[in-house]
N, C-alpha and C. Protein backbone atom coordinates (compact mmCIF):
# COMPACT_ATOMS: atom_id res chain seq x y z
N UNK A 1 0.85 -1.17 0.00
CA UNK A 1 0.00 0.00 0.00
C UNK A 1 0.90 1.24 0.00
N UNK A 2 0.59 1.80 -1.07
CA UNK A 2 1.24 3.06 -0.81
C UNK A 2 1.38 4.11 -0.09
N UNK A 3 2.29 5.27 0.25
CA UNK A 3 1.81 6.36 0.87
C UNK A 3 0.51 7.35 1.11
N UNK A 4 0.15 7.36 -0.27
CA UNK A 4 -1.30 8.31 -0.52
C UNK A 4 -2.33 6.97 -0.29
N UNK A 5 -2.16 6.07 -0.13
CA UNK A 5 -3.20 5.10 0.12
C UNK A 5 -3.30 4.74 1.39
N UNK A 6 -2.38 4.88 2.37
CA UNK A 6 -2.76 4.77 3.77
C UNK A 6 -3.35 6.32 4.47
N UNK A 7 -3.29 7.44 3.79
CA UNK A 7 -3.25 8.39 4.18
C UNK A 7 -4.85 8.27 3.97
N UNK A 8 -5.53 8.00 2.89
CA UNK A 8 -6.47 8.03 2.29
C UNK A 8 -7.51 7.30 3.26
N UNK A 9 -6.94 6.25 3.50
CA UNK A 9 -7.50 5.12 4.07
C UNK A 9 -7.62 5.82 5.58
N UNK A 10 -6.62 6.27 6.24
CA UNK A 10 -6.82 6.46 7.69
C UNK A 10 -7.64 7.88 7.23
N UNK A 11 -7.54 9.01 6.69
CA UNK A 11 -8.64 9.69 6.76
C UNK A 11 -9.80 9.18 6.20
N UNK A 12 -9.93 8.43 6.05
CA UNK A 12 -11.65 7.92 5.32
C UNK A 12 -11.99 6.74 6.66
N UNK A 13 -11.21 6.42 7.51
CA UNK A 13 -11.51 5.56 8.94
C UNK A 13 -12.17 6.31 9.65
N UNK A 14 -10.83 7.81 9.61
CA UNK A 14 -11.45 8.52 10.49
C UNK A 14 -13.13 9.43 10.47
N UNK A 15 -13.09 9.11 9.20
CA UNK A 15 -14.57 9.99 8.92
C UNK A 15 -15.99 9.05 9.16
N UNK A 16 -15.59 7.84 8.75
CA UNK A 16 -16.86 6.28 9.43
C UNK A 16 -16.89 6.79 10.70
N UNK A 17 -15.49 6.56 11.36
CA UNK A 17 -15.32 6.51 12.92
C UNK A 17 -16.69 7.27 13.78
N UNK A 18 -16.32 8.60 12.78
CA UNK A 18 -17.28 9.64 13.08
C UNK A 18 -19.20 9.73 12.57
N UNK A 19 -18.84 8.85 12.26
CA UNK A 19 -20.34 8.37 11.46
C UNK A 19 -21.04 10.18 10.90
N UNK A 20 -20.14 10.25 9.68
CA UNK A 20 -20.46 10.94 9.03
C UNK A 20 -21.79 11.04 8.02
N UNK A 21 -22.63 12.06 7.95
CA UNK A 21 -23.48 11.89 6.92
C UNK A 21 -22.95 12.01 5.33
N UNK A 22 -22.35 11.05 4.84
CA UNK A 22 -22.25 11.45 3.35
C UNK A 22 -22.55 12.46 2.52
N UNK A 23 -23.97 12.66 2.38
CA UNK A 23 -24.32 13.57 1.73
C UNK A 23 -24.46 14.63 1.75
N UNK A 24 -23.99 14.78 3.22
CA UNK A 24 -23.99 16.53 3.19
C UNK A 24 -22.27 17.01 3.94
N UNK A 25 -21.36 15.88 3.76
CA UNK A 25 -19.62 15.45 3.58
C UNK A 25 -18.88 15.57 2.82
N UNK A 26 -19.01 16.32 1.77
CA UNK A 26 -18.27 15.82 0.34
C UNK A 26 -17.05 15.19 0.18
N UNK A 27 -16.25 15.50 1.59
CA UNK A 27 -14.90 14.84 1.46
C UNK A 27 -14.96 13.66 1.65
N UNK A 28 -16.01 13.44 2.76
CA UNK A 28 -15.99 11.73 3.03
C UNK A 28 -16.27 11.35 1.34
N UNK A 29 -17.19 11.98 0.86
CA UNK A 29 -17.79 11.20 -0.49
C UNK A 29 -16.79 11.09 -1.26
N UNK A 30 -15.54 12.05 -1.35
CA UNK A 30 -14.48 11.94 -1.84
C UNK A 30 -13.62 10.93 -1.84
N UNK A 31 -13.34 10.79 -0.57
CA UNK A 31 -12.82 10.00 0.13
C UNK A 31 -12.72 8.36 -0.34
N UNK A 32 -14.32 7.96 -0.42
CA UNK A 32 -14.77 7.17 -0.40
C UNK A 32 -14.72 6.62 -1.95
N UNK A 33 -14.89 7.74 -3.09
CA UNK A 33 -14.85 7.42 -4.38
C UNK A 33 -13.51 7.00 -4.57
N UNK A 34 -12.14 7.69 -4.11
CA UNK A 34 -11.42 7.71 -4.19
C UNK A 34 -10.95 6.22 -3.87
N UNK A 35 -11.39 5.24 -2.81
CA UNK A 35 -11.01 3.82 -2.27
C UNK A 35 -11.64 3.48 -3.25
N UNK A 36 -12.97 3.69 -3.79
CA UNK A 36 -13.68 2.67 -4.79
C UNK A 36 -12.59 2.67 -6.47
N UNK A 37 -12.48 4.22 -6.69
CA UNK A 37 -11.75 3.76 -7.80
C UNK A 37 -10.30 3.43 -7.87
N UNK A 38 -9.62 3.62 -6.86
CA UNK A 38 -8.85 2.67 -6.81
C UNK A 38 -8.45 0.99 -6.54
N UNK A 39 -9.57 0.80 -6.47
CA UNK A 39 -9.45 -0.90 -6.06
C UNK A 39 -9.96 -1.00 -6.99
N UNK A 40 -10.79 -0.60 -8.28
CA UNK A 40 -11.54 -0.62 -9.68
C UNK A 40 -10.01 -0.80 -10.67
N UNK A 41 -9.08 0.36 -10.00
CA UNK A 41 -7.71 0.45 -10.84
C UNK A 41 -6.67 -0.92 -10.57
N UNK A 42 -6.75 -1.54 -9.46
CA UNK A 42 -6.02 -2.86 -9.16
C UNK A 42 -6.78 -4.19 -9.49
N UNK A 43 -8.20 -4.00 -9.95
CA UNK A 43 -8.78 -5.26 -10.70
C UNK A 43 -8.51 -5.31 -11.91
N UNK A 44 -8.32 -3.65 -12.51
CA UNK A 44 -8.07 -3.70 -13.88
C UNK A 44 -6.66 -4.02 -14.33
N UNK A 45 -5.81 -4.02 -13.22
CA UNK A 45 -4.62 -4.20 -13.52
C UNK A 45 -4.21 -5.94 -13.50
N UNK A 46 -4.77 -6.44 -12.56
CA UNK A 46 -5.29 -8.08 -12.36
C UNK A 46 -5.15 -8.66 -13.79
N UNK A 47 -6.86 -7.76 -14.15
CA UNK A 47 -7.09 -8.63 -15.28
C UNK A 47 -6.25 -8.62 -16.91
N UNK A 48 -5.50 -7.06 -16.55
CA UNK A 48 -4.81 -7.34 -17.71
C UNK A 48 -3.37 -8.11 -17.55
N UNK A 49 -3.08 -8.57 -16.54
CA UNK A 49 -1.76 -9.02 -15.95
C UNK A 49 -2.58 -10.45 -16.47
N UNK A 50 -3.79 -11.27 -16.16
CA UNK A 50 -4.06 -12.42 -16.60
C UNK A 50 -4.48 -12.62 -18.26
N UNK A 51 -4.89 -11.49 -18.68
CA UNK A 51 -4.98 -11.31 -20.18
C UNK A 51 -3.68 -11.45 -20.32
N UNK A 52 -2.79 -10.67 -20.31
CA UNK A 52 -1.21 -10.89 -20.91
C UNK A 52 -0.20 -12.47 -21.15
N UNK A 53 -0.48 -12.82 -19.76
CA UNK A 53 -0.39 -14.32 -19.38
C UNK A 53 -1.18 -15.07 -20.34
N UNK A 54 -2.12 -14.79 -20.49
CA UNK A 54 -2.89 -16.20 -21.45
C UNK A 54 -2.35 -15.74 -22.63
N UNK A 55 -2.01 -14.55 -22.91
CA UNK A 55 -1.79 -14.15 -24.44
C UNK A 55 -0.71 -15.01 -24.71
N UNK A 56 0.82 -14.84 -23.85
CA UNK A 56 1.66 -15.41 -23.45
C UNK A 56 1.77 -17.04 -23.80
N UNK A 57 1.05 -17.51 -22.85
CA UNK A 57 0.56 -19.29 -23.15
C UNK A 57 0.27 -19.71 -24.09
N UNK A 58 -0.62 -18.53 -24.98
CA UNK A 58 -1.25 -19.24 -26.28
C UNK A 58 -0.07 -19.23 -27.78
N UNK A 59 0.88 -18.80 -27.74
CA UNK A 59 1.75 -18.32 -28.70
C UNK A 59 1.88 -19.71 -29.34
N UNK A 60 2.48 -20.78 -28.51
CA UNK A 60 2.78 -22.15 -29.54
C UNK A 60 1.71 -22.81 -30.34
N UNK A 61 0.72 -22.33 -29.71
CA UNK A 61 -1.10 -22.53 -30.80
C UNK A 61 -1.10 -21.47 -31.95
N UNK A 62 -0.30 -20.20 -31.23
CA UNK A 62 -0.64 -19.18 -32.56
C UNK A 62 0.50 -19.83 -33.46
N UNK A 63 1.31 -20.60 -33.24
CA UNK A 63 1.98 -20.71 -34.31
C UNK A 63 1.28 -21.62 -35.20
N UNK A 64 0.77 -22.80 -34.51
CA UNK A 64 0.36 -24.18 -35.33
C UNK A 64 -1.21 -23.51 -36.14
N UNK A 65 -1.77 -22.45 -35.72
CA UNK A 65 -3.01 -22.47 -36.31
C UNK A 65 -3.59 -21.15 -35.93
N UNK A 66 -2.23 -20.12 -37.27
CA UNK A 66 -2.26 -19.05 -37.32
C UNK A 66 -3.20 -17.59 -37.22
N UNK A 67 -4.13 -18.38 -38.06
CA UNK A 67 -5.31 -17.49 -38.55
C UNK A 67 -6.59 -17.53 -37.13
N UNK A 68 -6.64 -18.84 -36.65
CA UNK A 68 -7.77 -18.54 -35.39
C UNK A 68 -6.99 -18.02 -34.05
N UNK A 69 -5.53 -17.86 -33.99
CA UNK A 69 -4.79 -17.62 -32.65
C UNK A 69 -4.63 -16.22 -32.94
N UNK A 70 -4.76 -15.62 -34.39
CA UNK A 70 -4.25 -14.47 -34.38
C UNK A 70 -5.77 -13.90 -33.75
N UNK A 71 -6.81 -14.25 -34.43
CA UNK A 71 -7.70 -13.45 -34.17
C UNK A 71 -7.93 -13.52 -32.66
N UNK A 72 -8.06 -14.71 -32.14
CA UNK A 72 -7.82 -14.65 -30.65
C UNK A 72 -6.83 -13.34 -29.34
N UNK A 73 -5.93 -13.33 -30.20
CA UNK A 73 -5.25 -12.86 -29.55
C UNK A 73 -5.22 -10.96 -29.96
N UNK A 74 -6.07 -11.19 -30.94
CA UNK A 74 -6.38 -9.81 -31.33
C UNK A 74 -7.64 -9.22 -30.61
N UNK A 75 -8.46 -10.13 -29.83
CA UNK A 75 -9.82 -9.69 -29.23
C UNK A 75 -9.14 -10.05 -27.41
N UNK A 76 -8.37 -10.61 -27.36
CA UNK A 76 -7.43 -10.06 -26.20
C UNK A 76 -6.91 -8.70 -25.64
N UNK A 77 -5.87 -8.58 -27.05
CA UNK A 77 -5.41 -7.41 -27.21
C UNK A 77 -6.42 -6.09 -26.84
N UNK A 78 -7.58 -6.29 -27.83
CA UNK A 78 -8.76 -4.98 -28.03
C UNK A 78 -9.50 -5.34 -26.42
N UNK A 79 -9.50 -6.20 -25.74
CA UNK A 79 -10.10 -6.03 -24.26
C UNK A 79 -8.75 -5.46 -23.75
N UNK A 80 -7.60 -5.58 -23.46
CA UNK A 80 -6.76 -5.12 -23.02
C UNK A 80 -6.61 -3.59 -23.28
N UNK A 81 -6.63 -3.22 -24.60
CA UNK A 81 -6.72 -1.51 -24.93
C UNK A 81 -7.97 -1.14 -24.22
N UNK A 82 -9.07 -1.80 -23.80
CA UNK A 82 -10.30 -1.43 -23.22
C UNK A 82 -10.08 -1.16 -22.10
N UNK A 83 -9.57 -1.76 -21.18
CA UNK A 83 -9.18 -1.67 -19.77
C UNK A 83 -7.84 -0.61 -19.97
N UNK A 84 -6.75 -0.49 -20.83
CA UNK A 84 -6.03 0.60 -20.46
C UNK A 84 -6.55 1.93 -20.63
N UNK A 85 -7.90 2.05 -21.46
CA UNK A 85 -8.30 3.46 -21.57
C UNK A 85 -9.17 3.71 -20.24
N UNK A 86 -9.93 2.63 -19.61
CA UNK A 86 -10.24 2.53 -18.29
C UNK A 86 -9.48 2.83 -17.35
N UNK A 87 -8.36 2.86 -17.28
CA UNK A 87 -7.63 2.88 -16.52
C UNK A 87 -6.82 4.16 -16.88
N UNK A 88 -6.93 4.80 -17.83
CA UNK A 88 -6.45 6.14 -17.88
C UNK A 88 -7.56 7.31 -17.12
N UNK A 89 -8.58 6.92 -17.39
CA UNK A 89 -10.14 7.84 -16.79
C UNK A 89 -10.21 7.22 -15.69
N UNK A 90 -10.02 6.36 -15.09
CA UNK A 90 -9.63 6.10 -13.40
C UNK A 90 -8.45 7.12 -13.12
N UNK A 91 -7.40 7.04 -13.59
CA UNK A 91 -6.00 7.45 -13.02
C UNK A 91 -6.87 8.81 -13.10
N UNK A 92 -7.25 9.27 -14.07
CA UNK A 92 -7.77 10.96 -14.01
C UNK A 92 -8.57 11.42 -13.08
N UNK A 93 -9.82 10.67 -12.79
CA UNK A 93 -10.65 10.89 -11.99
C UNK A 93 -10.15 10.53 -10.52
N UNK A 94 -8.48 9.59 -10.00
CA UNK A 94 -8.31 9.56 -8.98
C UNK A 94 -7.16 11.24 -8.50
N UNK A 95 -6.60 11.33 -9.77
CA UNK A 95 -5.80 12.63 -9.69
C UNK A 95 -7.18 13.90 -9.29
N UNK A 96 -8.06 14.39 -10.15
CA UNK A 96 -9.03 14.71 -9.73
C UNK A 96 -9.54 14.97 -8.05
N UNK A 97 -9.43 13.65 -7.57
CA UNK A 97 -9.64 13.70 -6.09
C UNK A 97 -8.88 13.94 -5.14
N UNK A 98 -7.65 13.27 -5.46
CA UNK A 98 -6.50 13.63 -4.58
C UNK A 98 -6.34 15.42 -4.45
N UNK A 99 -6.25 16.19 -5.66
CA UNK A 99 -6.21 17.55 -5.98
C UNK A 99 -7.09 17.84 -4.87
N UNK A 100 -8.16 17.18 -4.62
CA UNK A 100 -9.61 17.74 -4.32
C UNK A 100 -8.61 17.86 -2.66
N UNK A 101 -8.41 16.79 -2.72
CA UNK A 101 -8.40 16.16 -1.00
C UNK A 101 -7.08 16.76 -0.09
């Protein structure tokens, strides 16, 4: 866990602690978006770490049976560019908050 992530974390404890009303909190709400999209940013990173890996595995198939491994590995690829543009509008919207916070 990083620095800005324990910081994050113990001020967003401390604001439950306090049984804050959310909606009229904005920082807690901040706060709080801020844990959600970051654990959104470490699933997406998961899954492209296990996309990569299978891409990886499948290479001695892409060799024997070119034409269905390529396309395979081309609708890999295009979920993988899906999750990195996800993961650019996470990183933005967590910069966004931090600024905020």
């Amino acid at each position: 866990m990083t620095d800005m992530e324990k910081k994050i974390m113990l001020r967003l404890c401390a604001k439950v602690i306090e049984y804050v009303d959310f909606e009229t909190d904005p920082e807690a709400e901040r706060l709080v978006n801020w844990v959600i999209l970051d654990n959104q940013k470490k699933q997406n990173n998961n899954e492209i770490r296990s996309l990569m890996a299978e891409y990886k595995k499948s290479e001695p198939e892409r060799r024997e049976s070119i034409h269905a491994a390529i396309k395979r590995g081309k609708e890999i690829c295009d979920r993988r560019d899906e999750l990195y543009e996800s993961q650019r509008e996470i990183k933005h919207k967590l910069w966004k908050l931090e600024r905020e916070i």
